[in-house]
C-alpha atoms as a PDB file:
ATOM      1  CA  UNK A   1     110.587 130.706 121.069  1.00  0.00           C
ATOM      2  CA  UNK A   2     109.285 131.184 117.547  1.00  0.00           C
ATOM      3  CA  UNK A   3     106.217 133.397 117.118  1.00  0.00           C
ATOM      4  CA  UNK A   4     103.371 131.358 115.866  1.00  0.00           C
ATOM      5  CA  UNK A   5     100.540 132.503 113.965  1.00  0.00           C
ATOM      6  CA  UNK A   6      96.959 130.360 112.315  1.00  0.00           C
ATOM      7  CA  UNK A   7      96.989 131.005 109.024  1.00  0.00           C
ATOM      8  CA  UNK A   8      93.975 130.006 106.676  1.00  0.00           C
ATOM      9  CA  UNK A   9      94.824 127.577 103.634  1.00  0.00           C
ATOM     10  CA  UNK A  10      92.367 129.088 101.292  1.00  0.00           C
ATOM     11  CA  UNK A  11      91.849 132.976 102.418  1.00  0.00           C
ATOM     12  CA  UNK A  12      95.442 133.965 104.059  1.00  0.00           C
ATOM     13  CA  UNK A  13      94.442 136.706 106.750  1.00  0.00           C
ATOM     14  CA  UNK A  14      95.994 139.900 105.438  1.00  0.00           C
ATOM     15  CA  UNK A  15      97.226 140.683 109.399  1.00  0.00           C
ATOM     16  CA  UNK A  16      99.211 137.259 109.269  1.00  0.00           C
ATOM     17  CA  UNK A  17     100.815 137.939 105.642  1.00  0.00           C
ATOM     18  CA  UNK A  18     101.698 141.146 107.010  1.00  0.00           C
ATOM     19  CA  UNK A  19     103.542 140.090 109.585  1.00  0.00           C
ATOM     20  CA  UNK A  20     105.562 137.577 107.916  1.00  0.00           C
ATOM     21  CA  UNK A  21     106.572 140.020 105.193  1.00  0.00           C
ATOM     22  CA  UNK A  22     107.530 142.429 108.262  1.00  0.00           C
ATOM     23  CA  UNK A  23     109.889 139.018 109.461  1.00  0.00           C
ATOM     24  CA  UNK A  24     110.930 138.617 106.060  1.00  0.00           C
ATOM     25  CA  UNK A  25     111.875 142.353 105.431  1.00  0.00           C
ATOM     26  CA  UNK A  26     113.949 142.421 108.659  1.00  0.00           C
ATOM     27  CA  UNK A  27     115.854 139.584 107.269  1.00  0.00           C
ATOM     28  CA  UNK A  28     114.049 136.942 109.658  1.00  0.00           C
ATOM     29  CA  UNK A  29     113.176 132.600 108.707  1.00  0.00           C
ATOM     30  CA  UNK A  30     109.568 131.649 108.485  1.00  0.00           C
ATOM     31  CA  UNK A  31     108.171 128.242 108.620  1.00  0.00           C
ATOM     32  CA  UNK A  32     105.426 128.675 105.883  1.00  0.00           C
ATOM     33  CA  UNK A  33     102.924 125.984 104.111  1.00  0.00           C
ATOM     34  CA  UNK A  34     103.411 125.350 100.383  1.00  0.00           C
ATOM     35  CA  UNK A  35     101.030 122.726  97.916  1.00  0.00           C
ATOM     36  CA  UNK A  36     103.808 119.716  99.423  1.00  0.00           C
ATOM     37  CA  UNK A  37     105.772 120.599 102.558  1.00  0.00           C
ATOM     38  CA  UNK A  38     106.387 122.820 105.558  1.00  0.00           C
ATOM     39  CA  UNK A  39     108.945 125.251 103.924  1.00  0.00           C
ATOM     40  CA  UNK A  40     111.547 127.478 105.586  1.00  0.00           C
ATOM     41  CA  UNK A  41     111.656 130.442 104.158  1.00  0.00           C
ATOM     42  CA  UNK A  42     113.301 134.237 103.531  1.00  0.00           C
ATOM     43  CA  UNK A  43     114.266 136.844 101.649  1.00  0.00           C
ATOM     44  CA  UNK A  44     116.086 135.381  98.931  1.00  0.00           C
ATOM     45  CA  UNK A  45     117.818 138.221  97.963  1.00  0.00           C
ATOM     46  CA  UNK A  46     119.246 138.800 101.873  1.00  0.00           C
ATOM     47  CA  UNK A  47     122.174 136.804 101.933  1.00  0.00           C
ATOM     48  CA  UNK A  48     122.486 137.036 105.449  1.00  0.00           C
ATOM     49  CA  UNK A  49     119.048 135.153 105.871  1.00  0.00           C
ATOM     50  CA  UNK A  50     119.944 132.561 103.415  1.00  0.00           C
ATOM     51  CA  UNK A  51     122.949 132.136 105.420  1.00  0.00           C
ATOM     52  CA  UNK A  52     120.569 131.177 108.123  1.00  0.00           C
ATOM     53  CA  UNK A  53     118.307 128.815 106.828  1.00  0.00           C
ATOM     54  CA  UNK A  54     121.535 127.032 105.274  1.00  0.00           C
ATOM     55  CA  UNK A  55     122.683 126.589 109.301  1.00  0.00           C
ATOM     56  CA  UNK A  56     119.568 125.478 110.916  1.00  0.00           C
ATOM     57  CA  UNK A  57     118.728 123.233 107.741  1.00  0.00           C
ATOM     58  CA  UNK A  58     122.680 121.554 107.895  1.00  0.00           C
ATOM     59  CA  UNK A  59     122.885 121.838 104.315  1.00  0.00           C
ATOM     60  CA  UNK A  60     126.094 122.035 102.242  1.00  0.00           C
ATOM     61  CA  UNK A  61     126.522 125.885 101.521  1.00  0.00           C
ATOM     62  CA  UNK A  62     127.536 124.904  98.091  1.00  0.00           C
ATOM     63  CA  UNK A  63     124.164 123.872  97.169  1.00  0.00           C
ATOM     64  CA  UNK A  64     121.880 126.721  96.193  1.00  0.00           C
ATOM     65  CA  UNK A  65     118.479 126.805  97.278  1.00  0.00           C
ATOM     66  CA  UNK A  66     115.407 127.111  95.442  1.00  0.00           C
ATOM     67  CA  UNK A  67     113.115 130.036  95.772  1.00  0.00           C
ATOM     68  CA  UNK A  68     109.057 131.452  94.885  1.00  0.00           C
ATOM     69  CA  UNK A  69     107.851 133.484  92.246  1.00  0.00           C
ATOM     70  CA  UNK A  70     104.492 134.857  92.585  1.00  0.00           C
ATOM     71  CA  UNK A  71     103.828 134.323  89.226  1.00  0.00           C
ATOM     72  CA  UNK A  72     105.565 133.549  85.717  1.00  0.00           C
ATOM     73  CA  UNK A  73     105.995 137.070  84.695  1.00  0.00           C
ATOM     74  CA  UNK A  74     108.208 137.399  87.831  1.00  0.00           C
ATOM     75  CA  UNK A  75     110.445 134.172  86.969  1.00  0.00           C
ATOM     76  CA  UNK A  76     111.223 135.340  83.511  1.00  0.00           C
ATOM     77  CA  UNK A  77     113.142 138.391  85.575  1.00  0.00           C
ATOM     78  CA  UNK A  78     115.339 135.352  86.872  1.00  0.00           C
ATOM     79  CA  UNK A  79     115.690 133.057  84.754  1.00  0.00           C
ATOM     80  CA  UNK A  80     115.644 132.104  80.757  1.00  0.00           C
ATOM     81  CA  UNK A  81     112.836 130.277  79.514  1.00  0.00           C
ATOM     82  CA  UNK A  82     112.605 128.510  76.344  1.00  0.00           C
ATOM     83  CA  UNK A  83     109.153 128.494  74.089  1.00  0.00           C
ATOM     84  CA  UNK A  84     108.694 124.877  75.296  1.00  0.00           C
ATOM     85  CA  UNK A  85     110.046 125.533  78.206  1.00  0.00           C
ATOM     86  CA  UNK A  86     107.586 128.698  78.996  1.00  0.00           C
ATOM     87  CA  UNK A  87     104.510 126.089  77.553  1.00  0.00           C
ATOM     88  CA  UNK A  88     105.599 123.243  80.281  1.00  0.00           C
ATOM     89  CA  UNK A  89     105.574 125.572  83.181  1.00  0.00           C
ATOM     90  CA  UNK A  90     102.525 127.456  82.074  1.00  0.00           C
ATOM     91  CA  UNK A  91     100.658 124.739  81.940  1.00  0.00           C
ATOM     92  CA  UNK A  92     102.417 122.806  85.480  1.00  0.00           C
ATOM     93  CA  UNK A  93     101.945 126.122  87.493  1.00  0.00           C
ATOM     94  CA  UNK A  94     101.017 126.671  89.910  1.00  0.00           C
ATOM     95  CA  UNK A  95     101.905 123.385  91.059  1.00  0.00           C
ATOM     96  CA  UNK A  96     104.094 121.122  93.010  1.00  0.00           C
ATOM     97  CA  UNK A  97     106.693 121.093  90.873  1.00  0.00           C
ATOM     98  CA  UNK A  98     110.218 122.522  90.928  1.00  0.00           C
ATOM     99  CA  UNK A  99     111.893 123.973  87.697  1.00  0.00           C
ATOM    100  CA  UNK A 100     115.527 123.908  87.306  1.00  0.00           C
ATOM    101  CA  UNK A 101     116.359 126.673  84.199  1.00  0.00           C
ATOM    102  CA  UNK A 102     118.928 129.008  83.781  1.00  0.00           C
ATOM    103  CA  UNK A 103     119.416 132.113  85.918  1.00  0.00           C
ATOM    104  CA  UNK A 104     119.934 135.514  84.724  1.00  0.00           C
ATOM    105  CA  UNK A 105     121.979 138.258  85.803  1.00  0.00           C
ATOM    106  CA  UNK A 106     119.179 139.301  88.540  1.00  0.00           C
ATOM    107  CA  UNK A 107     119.576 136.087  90.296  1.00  0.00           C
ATOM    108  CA  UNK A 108     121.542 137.397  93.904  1.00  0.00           C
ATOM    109  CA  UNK A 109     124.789 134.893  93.365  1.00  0.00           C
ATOM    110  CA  UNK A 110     123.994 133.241  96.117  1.00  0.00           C
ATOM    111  CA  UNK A 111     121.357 131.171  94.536  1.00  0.00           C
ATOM    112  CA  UNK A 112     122.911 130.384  91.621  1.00  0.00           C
ATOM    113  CA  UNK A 113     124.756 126.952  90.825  1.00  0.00           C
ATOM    114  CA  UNK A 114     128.129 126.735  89.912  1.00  0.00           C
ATOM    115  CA  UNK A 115     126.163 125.739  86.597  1.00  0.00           C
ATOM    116  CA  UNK A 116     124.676 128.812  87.081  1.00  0.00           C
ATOM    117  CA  UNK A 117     120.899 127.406  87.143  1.00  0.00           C
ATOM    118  CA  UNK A 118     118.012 128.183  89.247  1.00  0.00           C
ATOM    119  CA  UNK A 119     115.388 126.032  91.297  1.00  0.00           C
ATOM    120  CA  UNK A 120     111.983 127.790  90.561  1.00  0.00           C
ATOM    121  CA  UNK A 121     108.816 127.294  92.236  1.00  0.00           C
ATOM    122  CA  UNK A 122     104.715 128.884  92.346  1.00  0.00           C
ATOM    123  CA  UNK A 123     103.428 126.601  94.687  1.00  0.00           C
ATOM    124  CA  UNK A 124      99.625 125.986  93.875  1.00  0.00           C
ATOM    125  CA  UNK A 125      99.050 127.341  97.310  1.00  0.00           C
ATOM    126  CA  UNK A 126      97.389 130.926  98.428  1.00  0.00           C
ATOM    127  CA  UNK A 127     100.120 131.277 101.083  1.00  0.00           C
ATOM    128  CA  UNK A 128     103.281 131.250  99.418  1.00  0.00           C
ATOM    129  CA  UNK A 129     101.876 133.107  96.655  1.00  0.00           C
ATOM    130  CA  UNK A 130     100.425 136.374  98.793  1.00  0.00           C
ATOM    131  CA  UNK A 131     103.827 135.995 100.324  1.00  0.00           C
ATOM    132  CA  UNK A 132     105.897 136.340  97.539  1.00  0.00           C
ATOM    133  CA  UNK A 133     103.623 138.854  95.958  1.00  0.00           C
ATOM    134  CA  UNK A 134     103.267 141.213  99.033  1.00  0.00           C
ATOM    135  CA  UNK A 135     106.789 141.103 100.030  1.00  0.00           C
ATOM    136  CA  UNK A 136     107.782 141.940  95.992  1.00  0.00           C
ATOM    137  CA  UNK A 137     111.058 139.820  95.782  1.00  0.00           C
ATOM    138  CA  UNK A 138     111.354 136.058  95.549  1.00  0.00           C
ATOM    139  CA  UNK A 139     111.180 133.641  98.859  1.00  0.00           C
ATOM    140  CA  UNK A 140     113.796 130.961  99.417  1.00  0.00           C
ATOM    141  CA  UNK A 141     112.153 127.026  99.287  1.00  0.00           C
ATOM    142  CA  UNK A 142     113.704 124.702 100.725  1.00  0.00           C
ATOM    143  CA  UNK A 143     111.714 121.841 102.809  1.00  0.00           C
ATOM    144  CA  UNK A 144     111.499 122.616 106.706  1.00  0.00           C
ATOM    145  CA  UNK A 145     113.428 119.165 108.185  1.00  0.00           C
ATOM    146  CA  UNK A 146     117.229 119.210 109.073  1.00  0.00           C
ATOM    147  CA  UNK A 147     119.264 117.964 105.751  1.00  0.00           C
ATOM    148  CA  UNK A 148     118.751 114.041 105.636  1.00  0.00           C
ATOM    149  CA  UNK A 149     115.857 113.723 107.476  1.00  0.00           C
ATOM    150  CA  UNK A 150     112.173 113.324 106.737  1.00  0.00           C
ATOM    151  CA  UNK A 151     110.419 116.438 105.956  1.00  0.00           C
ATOM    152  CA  UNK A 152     107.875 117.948 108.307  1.00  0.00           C
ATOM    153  CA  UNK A 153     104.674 118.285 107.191  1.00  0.00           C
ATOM    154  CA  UNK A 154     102.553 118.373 111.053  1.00  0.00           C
ATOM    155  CA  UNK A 155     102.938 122.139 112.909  1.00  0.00           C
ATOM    156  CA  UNK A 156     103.224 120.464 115.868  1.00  0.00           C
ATOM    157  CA  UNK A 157     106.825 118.765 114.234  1.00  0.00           C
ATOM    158  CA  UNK A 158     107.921 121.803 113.449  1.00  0.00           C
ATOM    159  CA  UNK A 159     107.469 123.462 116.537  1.00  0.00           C
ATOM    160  CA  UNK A 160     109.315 120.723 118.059  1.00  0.00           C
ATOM    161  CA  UNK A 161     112.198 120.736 115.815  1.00  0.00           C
ATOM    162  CA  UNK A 162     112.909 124.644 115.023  1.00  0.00           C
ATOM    163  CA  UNK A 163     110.729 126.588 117.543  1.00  0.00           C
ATOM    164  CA  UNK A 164     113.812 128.156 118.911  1.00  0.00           C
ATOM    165  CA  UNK A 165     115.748 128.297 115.858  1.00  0.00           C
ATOM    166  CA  UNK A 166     113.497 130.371 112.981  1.00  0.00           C
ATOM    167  CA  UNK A 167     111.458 133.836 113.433  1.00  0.00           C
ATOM    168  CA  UNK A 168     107.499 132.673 113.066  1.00  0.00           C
ATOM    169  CA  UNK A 169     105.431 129.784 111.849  1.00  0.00           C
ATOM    170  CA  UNK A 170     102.973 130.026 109.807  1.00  0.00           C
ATOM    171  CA  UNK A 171     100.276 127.186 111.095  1.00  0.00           C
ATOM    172  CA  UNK A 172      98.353 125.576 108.300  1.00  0.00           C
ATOM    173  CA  UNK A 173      97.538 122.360 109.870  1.00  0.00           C
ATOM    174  CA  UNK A 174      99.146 119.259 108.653  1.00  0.00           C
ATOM    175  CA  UNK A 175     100.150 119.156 104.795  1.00  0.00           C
ATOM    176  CA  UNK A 176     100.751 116.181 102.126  1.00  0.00           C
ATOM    177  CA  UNK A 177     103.676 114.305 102.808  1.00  0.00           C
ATOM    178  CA  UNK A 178     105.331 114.085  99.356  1.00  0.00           C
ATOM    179  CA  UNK A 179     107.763 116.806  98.264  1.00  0.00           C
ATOM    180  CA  UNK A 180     108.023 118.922  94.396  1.00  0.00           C
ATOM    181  CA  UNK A 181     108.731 117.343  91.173  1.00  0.00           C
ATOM    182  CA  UNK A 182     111.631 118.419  90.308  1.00  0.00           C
ATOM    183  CA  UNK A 183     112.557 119.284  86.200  1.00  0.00           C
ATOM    184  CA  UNK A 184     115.163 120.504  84.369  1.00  0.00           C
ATOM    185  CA  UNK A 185     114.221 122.959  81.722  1.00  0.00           C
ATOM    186  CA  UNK A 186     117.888 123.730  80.886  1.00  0.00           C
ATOM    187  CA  UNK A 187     118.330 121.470  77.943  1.00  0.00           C
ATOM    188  CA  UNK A 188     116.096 121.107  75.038  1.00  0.00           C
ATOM    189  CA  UNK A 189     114.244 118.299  76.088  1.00  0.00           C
ATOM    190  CA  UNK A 190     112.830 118.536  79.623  1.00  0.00           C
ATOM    191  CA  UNK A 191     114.220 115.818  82.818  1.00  0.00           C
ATOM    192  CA  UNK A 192     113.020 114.926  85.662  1.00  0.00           C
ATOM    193  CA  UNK A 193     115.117 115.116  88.265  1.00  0.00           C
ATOM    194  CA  UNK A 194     113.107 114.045  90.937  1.00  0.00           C
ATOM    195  CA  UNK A 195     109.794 112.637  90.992  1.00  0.00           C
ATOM    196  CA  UNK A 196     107.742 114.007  93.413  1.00  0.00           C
ATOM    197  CA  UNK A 197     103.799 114.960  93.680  1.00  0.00           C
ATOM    198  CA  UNK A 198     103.412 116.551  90.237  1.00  0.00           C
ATOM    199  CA  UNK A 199     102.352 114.161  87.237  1.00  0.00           C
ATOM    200  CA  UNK A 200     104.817 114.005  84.309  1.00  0.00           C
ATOM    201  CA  UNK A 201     102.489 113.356  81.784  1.00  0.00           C
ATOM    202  CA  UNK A 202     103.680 116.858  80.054  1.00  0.00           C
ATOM    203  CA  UNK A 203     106.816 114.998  79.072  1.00  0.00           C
ATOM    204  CA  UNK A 204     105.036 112.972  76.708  1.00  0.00           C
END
């Protein structure tokens, strides 16, 4: 049964980030709250804890998963940002929004398309970002619900559906329901992918 642990939406406890960087670290899935969704999440550069999140999600292995940066300074380690791309994100993030741009040499293969892109995230969350910024290497995002169905955004779901299956849960009471914009900063002109609970005024 999964560890469980209250975790406060505004002022993380250092104790609880603590122990789900020591999960993390050991190559262990966490259930953790983002701006949108339950996420699972892990070290994204451990492949054999990516490996696990793609089981218990079901997801196609050839799909890469998405992953946190604590802040921009950290995603232009992984990935190559345009002018206009660096004044879209700067302005969306944090946020709920997912940006698609292309990965650099840093980026563990394993998270790379066979376009070689990247799914970027800073969740406008205090969670995700003291996890990502304690454990000093990106987290895997990717929304906590089995591939095809609805996502989970109640702890009480969760616990139902992977209590036996991931490491610890980080219990933020219940979240939004809708998931991250998604947009594609590869091209010159930005996309959206997939509209979600960020605005996309910016592409105006």
């Amino acid at each position: 049964m999964s560890e469980i642990l209250e975790v406060h939406p505004e002022t993380p406890q250092p104790r609880v980030i603590q122990r789900a960087v020591q999960v993390l670290k050991a190559g262990g899935v966490i259930v953790y709250p983002t701006d949108t969704v339950y996420g699972l999440g892990c070290d994204a550069t451990l492949s054999s804890a990516v490996d696990k999140i793609v089981r218990i999600k079901g997801r196609d292995p050839r799909k890469p998963l998405s992953f946190v940066c604590s802040n921009l300074s950290e995603v232009s380690r992984f990935a190559r940002i345009s002018n206009e791309g660096f004044r879209i994100m700067r302005r969306c993030l944090p946020g709920p929004y997912t940006f698609v741009l292309r990965g650099t040499a840093e980026v563990p293969r394993w998270l790379k398309s066979k376009q070689r892109t990247v799914g970027i995230r800073i969740p406008n969350h205090p969670v995700p970002l003291a996890l990502a910024g304690a454990l000093g290497s990106p987290i895997v995002s990717t929304s906590a619900n089995r591939s095809g169905d609805d996502v989970l955004t109640d702890p009480l779901e969760v616990k139902a559906r992977f209590g036996q299956e991931v490491d610890l849960i980080l219990d933020c009471g219940i979240l939004p329901v809708l998931p991250s914009t998604v947009v594609s900063l590869v091209d010159e002109a930005p996309e959206v992918l997939r509209q979600g609970a960020g605005p996309v005024d910016f592409l105006g």
